[in-house]
C-alpha atoms as a PDB file:
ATOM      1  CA  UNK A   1       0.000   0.000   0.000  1.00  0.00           C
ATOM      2  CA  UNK A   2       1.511   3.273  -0.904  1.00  0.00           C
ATOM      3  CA  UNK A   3       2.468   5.878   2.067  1.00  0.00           C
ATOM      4  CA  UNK A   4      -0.016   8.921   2.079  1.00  0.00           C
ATOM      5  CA  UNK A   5       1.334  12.591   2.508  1.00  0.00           C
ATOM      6  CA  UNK A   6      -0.105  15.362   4.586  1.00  0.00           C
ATOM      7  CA  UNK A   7      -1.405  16.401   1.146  1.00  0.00           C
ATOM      8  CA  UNK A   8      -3.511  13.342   0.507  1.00  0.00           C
ATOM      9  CA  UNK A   9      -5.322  14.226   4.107  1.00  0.00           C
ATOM     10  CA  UNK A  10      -9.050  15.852   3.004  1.00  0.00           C
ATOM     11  CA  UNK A  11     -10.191  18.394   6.768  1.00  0.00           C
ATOM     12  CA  UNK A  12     -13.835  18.603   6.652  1.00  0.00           C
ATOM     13  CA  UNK A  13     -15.012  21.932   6.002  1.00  0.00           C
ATOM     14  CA  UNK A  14     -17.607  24.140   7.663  1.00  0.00           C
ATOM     15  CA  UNK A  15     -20.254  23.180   5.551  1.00  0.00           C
ATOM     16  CA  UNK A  16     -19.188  19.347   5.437  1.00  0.00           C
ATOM     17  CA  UNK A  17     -20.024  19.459   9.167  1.00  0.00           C
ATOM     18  CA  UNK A  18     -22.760  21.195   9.783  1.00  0.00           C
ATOM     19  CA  UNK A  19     -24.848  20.507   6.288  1.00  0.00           C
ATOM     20  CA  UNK A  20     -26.803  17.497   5.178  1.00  0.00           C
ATOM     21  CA  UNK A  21     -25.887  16.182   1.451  1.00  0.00           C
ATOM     22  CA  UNK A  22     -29.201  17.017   0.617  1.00  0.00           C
ATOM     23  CA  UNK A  23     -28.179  20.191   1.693  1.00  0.00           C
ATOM     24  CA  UNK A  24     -24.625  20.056  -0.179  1.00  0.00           C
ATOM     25  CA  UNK A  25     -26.374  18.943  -3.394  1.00  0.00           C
ATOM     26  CA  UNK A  26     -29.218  21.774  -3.560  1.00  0.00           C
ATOM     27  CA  UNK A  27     -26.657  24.706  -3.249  1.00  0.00           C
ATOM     28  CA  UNK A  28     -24.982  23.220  -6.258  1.00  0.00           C
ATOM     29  CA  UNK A  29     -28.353  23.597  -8.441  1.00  0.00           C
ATOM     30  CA  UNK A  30     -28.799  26.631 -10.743  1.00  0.00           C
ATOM     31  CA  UNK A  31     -31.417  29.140  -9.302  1.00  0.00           C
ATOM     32  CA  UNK A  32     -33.010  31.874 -11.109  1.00  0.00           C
ATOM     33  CA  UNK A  33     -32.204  35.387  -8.887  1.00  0.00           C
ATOM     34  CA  UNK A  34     -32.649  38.665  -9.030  1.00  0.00           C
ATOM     35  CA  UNK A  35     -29.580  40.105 -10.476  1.00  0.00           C
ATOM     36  CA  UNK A  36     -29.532  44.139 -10.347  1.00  0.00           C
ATOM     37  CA  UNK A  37     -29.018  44.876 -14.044  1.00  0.00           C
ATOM     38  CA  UNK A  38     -25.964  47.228 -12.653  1.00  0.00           C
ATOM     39  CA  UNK A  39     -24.300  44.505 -12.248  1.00  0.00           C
ATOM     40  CA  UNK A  40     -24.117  42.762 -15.319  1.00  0.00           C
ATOM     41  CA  UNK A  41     -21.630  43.570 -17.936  1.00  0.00           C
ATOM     42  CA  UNK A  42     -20.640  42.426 -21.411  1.00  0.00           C
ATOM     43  CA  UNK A  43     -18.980  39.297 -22.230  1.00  0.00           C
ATOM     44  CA  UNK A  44     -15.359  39.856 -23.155  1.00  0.00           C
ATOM     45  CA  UNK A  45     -15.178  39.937 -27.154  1.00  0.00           C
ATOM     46  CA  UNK A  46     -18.536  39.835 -27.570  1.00  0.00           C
ATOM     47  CA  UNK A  47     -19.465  39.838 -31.324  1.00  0.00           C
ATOM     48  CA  UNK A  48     -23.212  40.570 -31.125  1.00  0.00           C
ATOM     49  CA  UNK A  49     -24.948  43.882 -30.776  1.00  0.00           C
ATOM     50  CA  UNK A  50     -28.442  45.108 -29.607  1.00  0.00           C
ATOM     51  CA  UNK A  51     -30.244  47.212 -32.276  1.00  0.00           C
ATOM     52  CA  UNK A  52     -32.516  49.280 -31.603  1.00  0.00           C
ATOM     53  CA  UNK A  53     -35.011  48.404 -34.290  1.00  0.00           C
ATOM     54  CA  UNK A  54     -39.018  47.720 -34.631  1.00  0.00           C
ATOM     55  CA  UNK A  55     -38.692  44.477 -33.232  1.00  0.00           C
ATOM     56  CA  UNK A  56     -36.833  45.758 -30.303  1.00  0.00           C
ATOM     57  CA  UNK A  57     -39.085  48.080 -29.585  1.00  0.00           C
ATOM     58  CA  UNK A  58     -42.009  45.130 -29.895  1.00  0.00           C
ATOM     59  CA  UNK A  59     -40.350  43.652 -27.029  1.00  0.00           C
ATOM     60  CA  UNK A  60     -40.107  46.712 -25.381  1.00  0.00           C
ATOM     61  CA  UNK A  61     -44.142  47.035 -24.817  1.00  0.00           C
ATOM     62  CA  UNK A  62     -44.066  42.812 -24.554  1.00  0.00           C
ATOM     63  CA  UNK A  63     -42.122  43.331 -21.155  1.00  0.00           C
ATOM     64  CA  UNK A  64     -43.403  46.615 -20.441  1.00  0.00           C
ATOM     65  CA  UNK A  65     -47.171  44.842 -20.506  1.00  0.00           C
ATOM     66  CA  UNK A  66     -45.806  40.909 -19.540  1.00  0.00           C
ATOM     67  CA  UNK A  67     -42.429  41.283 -17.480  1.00  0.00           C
ATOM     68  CA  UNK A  68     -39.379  39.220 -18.924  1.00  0.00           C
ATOM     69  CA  UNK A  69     -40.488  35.715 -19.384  1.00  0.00           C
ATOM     70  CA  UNK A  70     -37.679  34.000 -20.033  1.00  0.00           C
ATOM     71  CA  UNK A  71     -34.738  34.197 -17.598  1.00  0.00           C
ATOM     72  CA  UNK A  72     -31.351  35.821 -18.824  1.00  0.00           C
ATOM     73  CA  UNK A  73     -28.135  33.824 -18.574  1.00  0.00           C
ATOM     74  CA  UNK A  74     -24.963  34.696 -16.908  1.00  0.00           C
ATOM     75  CA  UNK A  75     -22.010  33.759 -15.266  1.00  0.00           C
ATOM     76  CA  UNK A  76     -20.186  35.237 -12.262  1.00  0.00           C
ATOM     77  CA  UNK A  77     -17.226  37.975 -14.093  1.00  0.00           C
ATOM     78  CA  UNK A  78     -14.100  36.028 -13.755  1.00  0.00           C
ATOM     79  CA  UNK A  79     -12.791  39.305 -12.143  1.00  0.00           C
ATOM     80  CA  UNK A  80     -15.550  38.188  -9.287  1.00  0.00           C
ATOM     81  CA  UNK A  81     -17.291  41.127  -9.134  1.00  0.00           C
ATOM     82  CA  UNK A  82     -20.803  41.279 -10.820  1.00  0.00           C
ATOM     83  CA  UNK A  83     -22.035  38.723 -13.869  1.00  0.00           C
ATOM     84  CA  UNK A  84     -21.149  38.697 -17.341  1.00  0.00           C
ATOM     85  CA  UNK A  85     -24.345  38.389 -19.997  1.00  0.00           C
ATOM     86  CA  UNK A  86     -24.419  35.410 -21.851  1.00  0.00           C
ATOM     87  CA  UNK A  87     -27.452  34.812 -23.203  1.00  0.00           C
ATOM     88  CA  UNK A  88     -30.461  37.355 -22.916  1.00  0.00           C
ATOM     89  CA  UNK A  89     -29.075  40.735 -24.603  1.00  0.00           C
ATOM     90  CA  UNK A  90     -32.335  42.410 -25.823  1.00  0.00           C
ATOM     91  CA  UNK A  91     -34.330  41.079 -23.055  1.00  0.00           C
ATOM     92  CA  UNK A  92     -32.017  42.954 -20.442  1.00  0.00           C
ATOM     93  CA  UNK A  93     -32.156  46.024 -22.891  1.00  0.00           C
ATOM     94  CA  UNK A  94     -35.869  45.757 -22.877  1.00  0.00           C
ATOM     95  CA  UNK A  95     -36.122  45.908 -18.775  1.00  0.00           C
ATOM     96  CA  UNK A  96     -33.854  48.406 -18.889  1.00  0.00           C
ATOM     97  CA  UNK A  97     -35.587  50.742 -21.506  1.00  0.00           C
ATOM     98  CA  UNK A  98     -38.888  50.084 -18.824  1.00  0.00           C
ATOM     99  CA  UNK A  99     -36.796  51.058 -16.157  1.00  0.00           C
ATOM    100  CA  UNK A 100     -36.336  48.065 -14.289  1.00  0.00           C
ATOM    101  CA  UNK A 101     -33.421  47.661 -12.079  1.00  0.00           C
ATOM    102  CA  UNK A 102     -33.122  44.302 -11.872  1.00  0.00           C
ATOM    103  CA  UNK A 103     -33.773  41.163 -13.908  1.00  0.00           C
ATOM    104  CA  UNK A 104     -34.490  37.316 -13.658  1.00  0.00           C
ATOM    105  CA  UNK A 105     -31.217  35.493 -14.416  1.00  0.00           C
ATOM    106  CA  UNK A 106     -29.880  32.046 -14.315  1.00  0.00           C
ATOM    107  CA  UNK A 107     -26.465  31.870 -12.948  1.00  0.00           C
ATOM    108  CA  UNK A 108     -24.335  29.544 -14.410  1.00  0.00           C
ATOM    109  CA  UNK A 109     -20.389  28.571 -13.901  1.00  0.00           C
ATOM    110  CA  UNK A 110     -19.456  28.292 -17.190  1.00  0.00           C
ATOM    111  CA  UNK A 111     -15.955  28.609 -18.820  1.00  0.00           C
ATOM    112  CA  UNK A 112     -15.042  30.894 -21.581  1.00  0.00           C
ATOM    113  CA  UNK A 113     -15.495  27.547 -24.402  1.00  0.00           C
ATOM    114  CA  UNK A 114     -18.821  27.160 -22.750  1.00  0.00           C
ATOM    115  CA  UNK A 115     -20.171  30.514 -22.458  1.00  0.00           C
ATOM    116  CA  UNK A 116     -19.280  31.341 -26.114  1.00  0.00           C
ATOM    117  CA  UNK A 117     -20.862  27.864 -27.220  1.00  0.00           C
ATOM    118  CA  UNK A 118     -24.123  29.040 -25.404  1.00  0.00           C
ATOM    119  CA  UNK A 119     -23.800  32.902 -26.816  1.00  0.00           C
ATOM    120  CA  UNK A 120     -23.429  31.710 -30.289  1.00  0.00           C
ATOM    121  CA  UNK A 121     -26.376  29.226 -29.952  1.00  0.00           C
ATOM    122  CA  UNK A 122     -28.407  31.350 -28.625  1.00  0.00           C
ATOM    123  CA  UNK A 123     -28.848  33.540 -31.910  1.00  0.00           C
ATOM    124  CA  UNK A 124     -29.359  31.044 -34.279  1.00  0.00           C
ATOM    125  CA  UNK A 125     -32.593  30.910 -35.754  1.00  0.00           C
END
């Protein structure tokens, strides 16, 4: 049997002692949450752009008379301060134009492969 390093030795954490799996496992699932739209910036490099058009300002009155339906997607900014939009441009400009001053978002971990997979996806017809 191979010798085992102080490395190799796990120390339970705070939450491994005084949480439940169950517990574990639920804070691990993506929530929707109120995200102010403050703080929410652009993804890095991002190659798409909001116009402000006749369909944009369709879904303008659509969430102006029907609130955003559809959750927007974002990640926490690598810099760890705030989100960065991945998916949900125009709906995020729509709340904003209505003045809201913060939005329904999914918060996902995602890595810069992944969150430009998503972004690009998301556009397609």
């Amino acid at each position: 049997m191979p010798k085992k390093s102080i490395n190799d030795i796990r120390v339970p954490t705070y939450d491994d002692l005084f949480t439940n799996e169950e517990q574990r496992q639920e804070a691990k699932l993506e929530k929707i949450m109120e995200v102010p739209v403050e703080d929410i910036q652009e993804f890095k490099n991002h190659p798409f752009r909001v116009r402000n058009d006749e369909q944009m300002s369709e879904l303008v009155k659509s969430v102006s008379a029907n609130g955003i339906l559809v959750p927007v997607l974002v990640r926490p900014h690598p810099n760890g301060h705030g989100y960065e939009m991945i998916s949900g441009h125009r709906r995020m400009n729509a709340a904003v134009v209505n003045g809201q001053e913060k939005i329904q978002a999914i918060v996902r971990e995602l890595t810069d492969d992944q969150a430009t997979i998503i972004m690009v996806d998301s556009v397609r017809p």
